[in-house]
N, C-alpha and C. Protein backbone atom coordinates (compact mmCIF):
# COMPACT_ATOMS: atom_id res chain seq x y z
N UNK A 1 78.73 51.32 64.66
CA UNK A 1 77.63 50.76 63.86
C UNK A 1 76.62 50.10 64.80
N UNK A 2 77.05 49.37 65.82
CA UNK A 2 76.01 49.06 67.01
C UNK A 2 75.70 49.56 67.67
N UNK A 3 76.50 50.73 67.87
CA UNK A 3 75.55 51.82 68.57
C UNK A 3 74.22 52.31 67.89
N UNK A 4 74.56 52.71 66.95
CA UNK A 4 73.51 53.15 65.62
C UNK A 4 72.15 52.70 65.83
N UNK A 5 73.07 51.00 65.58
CA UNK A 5 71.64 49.88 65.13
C UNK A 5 70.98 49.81 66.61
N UNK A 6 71.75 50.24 67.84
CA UNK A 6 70.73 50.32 69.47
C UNK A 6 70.20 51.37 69.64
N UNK A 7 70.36 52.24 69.31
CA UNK A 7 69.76 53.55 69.02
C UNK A 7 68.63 54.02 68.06
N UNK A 8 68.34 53.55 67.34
CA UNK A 8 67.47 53.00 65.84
C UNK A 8 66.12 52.32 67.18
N UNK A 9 66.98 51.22 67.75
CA UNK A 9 65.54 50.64 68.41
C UNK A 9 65.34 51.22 69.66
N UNK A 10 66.12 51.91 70.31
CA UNK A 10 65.82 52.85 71.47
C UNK A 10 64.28 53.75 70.45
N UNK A 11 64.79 54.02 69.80
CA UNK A 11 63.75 55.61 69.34
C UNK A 11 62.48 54.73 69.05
N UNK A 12 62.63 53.16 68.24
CA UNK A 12 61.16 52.79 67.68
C UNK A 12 60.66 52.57 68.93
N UNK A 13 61.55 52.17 69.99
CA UNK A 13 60.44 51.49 70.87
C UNK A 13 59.91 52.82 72.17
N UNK A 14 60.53 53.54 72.04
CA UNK A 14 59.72 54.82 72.84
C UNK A 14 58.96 55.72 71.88
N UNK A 15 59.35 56.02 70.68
CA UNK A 15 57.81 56.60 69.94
C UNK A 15 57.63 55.73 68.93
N UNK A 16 56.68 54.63 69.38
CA UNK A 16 56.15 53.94 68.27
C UNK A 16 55.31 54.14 66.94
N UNK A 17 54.81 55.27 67.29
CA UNK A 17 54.06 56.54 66.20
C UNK A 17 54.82 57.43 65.25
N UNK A 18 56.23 57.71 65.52
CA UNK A 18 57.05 57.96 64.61
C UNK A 18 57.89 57.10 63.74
N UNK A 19 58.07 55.80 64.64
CA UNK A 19 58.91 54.56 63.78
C UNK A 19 57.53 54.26 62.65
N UNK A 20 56.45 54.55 62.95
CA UNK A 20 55.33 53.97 62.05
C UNK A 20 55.48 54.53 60.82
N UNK A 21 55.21 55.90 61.37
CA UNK A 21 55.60 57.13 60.28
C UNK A 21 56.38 57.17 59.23
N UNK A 22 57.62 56.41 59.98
CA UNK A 22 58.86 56.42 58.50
C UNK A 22 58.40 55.05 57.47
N UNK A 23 57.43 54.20 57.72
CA UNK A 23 57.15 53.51 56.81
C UNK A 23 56.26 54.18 56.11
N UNK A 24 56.71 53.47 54.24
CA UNK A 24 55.97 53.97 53.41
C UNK A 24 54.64 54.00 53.41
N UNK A 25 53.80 54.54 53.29
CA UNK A 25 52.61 54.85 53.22
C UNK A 25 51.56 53.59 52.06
N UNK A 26 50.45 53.12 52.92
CA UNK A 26 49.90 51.80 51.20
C UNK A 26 49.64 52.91 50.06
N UNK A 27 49.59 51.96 49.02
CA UNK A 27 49.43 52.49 48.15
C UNK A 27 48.19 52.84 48.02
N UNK A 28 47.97 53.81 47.19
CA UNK A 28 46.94 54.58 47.01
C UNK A 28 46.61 56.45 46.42
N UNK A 29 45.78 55.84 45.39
CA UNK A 29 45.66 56.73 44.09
C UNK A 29 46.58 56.27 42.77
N UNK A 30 47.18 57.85 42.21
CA UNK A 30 48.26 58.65 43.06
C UNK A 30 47.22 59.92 42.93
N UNK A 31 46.14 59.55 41.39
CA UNK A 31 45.66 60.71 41.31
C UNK A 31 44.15 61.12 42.64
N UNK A 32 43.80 62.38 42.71
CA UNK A 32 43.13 62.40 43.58
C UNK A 32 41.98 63.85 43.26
N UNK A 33 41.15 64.32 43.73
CA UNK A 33 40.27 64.99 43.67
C UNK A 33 40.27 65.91 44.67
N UNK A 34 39.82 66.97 44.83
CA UNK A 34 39.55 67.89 45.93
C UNK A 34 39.04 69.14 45.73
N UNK A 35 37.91 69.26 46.68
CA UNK A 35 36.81 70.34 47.02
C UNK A 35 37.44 71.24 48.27
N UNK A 36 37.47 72.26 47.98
CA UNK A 36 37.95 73.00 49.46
C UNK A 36 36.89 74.43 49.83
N UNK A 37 36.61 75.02 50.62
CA UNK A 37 35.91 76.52 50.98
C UNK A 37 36.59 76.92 51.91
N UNK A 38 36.75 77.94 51.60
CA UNK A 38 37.45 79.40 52.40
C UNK A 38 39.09 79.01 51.89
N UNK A 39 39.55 79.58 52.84
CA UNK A 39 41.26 79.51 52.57
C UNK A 39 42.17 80.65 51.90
N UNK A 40 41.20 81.65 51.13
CA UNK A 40 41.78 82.11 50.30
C UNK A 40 42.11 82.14 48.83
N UNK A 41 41.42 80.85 48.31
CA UNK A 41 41.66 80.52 47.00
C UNK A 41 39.97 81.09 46.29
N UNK A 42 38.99 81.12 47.22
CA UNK A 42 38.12 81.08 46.36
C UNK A 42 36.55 80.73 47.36
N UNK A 43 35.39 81.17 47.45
CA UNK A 43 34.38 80.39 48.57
C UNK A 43 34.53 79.10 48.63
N UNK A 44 34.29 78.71 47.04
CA UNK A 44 34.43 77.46 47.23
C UNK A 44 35.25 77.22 45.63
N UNK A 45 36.04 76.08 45.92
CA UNK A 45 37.00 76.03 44.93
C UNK A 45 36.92 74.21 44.61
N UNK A 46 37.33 73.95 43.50
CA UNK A 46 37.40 72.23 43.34
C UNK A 46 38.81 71.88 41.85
N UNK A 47 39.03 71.13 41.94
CA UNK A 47 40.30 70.59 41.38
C UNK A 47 40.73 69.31 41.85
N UNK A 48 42.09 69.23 41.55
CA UNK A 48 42.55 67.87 42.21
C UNK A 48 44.34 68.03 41.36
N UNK A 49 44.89 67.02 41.38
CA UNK A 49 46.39 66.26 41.69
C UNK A 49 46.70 65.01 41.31
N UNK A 50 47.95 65.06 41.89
CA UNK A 50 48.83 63.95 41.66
C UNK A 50 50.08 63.73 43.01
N UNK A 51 49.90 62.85 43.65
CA UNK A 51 50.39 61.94 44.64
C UNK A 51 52.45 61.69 44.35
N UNK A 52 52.94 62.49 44.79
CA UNK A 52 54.99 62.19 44.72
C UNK A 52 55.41 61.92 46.50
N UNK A 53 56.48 61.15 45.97
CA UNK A 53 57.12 61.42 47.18
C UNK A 53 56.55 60.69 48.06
N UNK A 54 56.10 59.14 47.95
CA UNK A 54 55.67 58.09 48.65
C UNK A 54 54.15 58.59 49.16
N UNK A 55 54.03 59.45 48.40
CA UNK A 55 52.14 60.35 48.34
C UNK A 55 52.36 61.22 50.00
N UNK A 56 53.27 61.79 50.04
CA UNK A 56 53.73 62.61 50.88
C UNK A 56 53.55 64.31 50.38
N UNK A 57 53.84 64.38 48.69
CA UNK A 57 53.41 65.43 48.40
C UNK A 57 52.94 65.74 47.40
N UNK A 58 51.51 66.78 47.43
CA UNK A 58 50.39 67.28 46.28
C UNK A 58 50.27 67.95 45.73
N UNK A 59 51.21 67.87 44.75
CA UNK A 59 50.76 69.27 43.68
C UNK A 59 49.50 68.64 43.50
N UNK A 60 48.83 70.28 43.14
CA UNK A 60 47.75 70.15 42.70
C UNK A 60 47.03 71.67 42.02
N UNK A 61 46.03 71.88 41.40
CA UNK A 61 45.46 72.92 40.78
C UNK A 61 43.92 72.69 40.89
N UNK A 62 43.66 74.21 41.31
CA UNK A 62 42.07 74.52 41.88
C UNK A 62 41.57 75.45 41.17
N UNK A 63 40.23 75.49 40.42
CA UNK A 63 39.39 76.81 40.32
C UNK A 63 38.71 77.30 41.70
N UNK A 64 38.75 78.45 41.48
CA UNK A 64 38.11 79.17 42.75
C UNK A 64 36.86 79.78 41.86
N UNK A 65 36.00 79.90 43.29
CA UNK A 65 34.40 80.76 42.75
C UNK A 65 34.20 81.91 44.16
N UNK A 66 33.92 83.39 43.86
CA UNK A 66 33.73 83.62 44.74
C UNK A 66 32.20 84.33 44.26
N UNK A 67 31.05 84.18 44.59
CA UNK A 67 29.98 84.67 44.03
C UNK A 67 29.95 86.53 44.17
N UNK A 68 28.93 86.76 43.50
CA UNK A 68 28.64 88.68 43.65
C UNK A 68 28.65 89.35 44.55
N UNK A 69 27.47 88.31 45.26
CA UNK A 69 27.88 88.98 46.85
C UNK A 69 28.40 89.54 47.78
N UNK A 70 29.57 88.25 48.03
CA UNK A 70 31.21 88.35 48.55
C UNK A 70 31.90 89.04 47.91
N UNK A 71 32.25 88.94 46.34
CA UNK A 71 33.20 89.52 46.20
C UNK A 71 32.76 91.36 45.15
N UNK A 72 31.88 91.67 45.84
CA UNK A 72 31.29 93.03 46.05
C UNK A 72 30.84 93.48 44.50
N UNK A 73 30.08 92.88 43.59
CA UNK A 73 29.68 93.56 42.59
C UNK A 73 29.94 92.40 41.77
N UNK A 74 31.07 91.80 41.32
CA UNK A 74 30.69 90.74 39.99
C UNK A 74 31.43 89.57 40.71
N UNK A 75 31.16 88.48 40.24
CA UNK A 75 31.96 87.10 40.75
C UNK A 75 33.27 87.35 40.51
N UNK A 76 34.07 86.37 41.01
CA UNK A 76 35.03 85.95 40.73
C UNK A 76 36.22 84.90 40.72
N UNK A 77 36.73 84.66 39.37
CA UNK A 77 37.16 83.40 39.44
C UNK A 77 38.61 83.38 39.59
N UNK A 78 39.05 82.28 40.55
CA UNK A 78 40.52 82.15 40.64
C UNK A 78 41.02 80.81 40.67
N UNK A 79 42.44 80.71 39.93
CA UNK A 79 43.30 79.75 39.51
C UNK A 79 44.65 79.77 40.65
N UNK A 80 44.62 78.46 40.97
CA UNK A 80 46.07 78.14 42.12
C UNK A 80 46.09 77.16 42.05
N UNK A 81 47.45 77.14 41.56
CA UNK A 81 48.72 76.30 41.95
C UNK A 81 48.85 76.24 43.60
N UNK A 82 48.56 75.00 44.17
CA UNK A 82 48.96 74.75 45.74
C UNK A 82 49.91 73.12 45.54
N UNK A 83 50.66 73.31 46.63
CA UNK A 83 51.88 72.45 47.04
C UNK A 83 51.08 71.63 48.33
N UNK A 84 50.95 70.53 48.42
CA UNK A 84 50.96 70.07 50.48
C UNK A 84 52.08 69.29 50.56
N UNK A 85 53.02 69.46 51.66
CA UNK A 85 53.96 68.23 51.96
C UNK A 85 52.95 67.72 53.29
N UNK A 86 53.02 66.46 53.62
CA UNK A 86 53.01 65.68 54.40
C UNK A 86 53.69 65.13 55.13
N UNK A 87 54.40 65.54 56.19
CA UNK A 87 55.93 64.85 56.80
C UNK A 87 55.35 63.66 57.53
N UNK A 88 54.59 63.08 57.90
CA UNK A 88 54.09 62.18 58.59
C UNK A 88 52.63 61.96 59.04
N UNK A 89 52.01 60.16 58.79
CA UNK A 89 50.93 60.53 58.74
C UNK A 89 50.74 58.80 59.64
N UNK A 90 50.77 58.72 61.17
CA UNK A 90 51.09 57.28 61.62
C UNK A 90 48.58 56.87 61.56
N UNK A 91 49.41 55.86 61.70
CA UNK A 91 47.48 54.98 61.52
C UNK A 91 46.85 55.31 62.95
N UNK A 92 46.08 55.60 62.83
CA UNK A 92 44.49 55.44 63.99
C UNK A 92 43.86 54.58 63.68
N UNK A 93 44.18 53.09 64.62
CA UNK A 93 43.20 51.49 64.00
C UNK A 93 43.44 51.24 62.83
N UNK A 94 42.37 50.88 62.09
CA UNK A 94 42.78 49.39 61.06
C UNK A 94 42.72 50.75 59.39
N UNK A 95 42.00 52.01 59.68
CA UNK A 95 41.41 52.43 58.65
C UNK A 95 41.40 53.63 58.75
N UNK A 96 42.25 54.71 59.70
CA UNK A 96 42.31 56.44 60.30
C UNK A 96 44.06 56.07 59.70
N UNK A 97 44.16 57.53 59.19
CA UNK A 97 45.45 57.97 59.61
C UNK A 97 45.36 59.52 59.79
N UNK A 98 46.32 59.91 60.74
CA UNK A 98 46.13 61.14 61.13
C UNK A 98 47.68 61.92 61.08
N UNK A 99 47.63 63.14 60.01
CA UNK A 99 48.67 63.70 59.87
C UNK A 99 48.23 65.40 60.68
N UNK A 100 48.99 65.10 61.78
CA UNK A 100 48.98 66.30 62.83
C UNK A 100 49.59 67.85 62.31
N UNK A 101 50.25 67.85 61.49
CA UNK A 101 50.60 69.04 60.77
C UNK A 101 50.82 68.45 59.25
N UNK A 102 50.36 69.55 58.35
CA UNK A 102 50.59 69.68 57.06
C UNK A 102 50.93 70.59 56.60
N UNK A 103 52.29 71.42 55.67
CA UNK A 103 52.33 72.37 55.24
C UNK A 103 52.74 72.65 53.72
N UNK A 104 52.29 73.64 53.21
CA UNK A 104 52.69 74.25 52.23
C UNK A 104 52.60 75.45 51.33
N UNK A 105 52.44 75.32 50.03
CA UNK A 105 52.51 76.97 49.19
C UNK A 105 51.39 77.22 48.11
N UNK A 106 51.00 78.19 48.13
CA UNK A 106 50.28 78.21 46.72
C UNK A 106 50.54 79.59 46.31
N UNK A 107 50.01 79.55 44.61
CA UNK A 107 50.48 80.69 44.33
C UNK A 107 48.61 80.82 43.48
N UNK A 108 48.24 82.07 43.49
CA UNK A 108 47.03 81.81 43.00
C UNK A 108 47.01 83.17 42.18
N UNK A 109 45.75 83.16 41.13
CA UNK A 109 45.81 84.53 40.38
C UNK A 109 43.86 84.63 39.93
N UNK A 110 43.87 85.91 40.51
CA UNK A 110 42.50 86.23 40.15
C UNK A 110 42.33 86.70 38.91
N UNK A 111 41.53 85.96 38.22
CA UNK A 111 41.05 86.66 36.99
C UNK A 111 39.93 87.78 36.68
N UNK A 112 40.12 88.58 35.58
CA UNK A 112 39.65 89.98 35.44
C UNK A 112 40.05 90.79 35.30
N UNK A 113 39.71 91.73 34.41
CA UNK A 113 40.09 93.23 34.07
C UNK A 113 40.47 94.15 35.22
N UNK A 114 39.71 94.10 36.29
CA UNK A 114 39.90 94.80 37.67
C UNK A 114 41.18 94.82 38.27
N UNK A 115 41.86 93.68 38.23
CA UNK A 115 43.11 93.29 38.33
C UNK A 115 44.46 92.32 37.71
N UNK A 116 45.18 93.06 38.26
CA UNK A 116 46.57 93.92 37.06
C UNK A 116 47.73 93.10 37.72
N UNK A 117 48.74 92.89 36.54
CA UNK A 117 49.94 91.91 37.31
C UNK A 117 50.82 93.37 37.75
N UNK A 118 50.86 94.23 36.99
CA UNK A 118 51.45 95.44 37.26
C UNK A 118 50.65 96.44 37.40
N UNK A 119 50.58 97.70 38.73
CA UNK A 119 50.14 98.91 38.14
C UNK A 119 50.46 99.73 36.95
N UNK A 120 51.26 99.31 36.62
CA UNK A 120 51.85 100.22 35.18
C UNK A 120 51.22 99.68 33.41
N UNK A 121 50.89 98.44 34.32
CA UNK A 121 50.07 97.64 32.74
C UNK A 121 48.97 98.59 32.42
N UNK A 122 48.40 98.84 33.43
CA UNK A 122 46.61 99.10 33.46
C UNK A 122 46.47 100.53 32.92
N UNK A 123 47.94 101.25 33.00
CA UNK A 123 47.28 102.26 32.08
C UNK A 123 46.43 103.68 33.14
N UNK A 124 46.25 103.13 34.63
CA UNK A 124 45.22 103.93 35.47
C UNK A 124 46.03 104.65 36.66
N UNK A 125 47.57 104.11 36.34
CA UNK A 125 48.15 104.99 37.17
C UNK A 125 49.46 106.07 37.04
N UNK A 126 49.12 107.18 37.37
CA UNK A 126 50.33 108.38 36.93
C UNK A 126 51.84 107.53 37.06
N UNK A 127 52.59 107.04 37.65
CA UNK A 127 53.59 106.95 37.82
C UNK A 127 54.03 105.61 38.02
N UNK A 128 55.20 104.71 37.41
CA UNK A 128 55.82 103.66 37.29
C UNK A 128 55.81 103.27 38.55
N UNK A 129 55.41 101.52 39.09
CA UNK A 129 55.86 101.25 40.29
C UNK A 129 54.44 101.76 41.62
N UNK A 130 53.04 102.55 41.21
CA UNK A 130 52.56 103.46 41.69
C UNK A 130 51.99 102.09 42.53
N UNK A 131 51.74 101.24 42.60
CA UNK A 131 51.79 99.52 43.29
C UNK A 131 52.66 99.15 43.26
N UNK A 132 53.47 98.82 44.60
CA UNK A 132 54.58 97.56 44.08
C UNK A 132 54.03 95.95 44.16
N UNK A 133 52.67 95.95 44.67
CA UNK A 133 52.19 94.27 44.60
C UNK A 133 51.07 94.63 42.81
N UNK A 134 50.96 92.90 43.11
CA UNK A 134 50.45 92.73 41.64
C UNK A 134 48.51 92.39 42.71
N UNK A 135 47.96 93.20 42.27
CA UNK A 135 46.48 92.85 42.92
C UNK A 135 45.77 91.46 42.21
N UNK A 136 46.79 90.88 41.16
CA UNK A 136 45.54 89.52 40.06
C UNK A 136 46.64 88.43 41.42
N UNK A 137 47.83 88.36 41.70
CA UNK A 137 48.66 87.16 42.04
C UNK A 137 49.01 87.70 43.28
N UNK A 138 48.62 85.99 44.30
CA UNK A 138 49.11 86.07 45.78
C UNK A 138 49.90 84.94 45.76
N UNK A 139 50.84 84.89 46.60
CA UNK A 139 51.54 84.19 46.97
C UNK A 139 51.24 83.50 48.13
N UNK A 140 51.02 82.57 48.91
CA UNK A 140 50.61 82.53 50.04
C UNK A 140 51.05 81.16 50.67
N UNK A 141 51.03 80.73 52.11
CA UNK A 141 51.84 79.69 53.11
C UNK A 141 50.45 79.10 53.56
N UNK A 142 50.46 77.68 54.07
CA UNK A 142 49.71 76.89 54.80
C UNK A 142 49.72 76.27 55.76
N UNK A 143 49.17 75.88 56.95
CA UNK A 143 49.62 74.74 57.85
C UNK A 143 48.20 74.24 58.24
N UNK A 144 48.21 72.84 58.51
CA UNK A 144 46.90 72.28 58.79
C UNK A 144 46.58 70.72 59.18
N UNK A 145 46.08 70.18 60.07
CA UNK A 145 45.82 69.07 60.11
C UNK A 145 45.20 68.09 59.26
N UNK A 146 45.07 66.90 59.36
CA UNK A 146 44.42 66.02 57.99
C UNK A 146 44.05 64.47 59.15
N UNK A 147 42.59 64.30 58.67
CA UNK A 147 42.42 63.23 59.24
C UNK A 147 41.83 62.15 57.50
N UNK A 148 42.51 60.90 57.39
CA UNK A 148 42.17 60.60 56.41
C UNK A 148 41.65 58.38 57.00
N UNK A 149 40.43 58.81 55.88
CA UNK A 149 40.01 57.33 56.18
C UNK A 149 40.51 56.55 54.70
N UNK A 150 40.99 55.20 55.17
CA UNK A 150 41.65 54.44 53.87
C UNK A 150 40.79 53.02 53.66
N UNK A 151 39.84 53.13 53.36
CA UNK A 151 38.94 51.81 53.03
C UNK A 151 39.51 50.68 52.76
N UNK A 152 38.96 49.78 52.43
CA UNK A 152 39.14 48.05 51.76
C UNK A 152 39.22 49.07 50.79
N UNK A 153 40.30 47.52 49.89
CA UNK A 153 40.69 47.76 48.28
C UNK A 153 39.53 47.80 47.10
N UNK A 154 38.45 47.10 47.87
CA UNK A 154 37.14 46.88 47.10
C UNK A 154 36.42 48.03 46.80
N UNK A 155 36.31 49.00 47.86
CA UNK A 155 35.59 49.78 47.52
C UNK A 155 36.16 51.28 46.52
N UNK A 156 35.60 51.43 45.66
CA UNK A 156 35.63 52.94 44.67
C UNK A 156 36.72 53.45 44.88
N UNK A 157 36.54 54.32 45.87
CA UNK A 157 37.43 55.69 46.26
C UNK A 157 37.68 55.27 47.68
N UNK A 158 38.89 54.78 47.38
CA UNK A 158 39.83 54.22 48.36
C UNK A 158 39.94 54.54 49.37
N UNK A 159 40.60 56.14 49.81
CA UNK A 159 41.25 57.22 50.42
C UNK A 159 40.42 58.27 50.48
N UNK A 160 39.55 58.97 51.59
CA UNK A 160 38.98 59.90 51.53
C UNK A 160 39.71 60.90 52.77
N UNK A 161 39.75 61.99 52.67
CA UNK A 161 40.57 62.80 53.63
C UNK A 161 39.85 63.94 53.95
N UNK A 162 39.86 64.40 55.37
CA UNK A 162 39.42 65.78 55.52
C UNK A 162 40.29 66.51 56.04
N UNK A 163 40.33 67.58 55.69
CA UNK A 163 41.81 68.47 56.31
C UNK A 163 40.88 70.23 56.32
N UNK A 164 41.71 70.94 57.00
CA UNK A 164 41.78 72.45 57.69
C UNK A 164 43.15 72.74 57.90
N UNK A 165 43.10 74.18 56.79
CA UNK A 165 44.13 75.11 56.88
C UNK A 165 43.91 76.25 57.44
N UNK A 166 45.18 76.84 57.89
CA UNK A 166 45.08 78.55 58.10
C UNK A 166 46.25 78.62 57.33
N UNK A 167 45.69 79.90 56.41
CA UNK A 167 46.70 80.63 55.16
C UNK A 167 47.11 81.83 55.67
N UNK A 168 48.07 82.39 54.55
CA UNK A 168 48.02 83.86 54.44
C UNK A 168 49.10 84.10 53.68
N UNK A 169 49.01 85.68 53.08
CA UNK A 169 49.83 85.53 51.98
C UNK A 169 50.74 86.76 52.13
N UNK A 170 51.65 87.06 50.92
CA UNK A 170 52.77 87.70 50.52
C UNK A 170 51.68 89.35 51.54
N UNK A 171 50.86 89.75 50.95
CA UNK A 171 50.53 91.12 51.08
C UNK A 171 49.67 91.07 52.68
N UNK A 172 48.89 90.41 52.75
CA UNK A 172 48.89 90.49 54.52
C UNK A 172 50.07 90.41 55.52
N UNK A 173 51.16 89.31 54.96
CA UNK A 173 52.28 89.73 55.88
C UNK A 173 52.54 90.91 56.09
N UNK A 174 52.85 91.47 54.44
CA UNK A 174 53.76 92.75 54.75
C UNK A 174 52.68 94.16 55.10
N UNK A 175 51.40 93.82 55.30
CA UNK A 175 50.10 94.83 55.87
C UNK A 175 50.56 95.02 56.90
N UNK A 176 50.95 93.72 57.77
CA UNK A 176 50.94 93.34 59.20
C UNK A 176 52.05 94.20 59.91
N UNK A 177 53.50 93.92 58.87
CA UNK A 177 54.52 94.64 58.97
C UNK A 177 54.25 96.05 59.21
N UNK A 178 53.77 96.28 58.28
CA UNK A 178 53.69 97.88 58.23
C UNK A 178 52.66 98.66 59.03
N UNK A 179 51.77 97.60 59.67
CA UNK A 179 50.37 98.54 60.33
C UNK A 179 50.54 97.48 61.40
N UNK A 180 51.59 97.87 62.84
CA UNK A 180 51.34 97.12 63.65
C UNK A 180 49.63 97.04 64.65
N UNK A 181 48.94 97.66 64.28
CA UNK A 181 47.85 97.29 64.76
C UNK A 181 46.93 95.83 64.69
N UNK A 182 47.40 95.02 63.31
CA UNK A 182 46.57 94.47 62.83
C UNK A 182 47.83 93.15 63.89
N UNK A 183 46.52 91.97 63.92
CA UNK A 183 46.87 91.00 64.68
C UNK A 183 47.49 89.94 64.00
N UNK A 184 48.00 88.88 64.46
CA UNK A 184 48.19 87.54 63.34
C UNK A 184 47.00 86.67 62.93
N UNK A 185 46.03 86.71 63.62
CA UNK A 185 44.21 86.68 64.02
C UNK A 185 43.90 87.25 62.49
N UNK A 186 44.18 88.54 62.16
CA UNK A 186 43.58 89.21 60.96
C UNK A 186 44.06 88.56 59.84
N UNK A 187 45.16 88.53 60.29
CA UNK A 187 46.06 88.15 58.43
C UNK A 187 45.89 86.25 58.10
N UNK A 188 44.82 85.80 58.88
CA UNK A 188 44.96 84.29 58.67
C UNK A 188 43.57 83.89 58.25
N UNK A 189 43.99 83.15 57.13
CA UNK A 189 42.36 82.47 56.65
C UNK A 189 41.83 81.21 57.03
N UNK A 190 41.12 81.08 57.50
CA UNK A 190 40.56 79.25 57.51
C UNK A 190 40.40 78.49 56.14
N UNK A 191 40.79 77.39 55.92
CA UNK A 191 39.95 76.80 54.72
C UNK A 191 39.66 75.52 55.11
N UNK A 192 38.22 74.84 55.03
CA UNK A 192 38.33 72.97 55.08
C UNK A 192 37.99 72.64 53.82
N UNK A 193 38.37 71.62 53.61
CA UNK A 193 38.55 70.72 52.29
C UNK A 193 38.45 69.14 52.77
N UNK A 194 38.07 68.64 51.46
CA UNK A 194 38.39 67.22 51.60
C UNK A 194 38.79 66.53 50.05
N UNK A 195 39.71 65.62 50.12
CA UNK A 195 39.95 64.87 49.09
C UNK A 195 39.83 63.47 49.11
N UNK A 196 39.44 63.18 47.94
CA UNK A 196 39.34 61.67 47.60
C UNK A 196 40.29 61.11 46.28
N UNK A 197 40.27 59.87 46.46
CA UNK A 197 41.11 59.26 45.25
C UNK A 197 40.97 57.60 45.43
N UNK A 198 41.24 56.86 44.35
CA UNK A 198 40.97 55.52 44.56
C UNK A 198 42.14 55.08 45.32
């Protein structure tokens, strides 16, 4: 048991940035807001959440917009479900905290006639199975840094955060798999975002 308890302060006192870490985080929110572009969900997408897990982790739900332009003939809108865990997020000064990796999941689904949870729904293809992915729903992984500023209690919106992901999903993996030409470069999206909350 005294070994334990000398060992406990061996680790705080050589990474003092991780002993920080395991303390709970101030309070703040739980609920929160967020604007994001690129990533995969959408050009630009906005939604927001709810703060679990000592506000370590975000569910949350986004509309996506991708205008005519981009998405080659009519807009389009998309809905995701995204996850962030936060494993650690130690302070920079009186009012930074900086979480050096962030990861997690989303699952997202494009809406429209164009696309089908099944090829076999749509009616447009000869044979059962003639897709085995669903072209409306991606599945997709995240990792990304987060720099977040935490104001006085006085002011509004407490907690403002900026963060950058690189995504990618169920069907670029398995592109990648199957067409070794393509790079890990190809199959990865950028997205920056920022959230706020009181």
């Amino acid at each position: 048991m005294l070994r334990c308890a000398k060992a406990g302060a061996l680790v705080a006192a050589l990474f003092p940035l991780l002993a920080q870490a395991q303390k709970p985080m101030p309070g703040a929110g739980p609920f929160f807001l967020t604007v994001q572009v690129g990533g995969g969900i959408g050009t630009v997408a906005v939604g927001g959440g709810y703060r679990l897990a000592r506000q370590r982790l975000e569910p949350e739900v986004l509309v996506g917009y991708v205008p005519r332009r981009v998405a080659g003939g009519r807009a389009l809108g998309i809905i995701t479900l995204k996850t962030t865990y936060i494993p650690f997020s130690p302070k920079l000064g009186q009012h930074l905290q900086v979480s050096p990796v962030t990861v997690g999941g989303m699952v997202n689904y494009t809406l429209g006639r164009r696309f089908f949870l099944t090829s076999q729904s749509t009616g447009r293809y000869p044979t059962r199975g003639y897709y085995w992915w669903s072209s409306a729903v991606r599945v997709g992984a995240f990792l990304g840094p987060r720099l977040t500023y935490v104001a006085p209690a006085a002011q509004g919106f407490r907690r403002t955060s900026a963060y950058a992901e690189l995504s990618t999903n169920d069907l670029y993996l398995v592109s990648m798999l199957s067409n070794k030409t393509l790079s890990p470069a190809e199959i990865l999206t950028l997205g920056l975002g920022a959230k706020i909350s009181r």
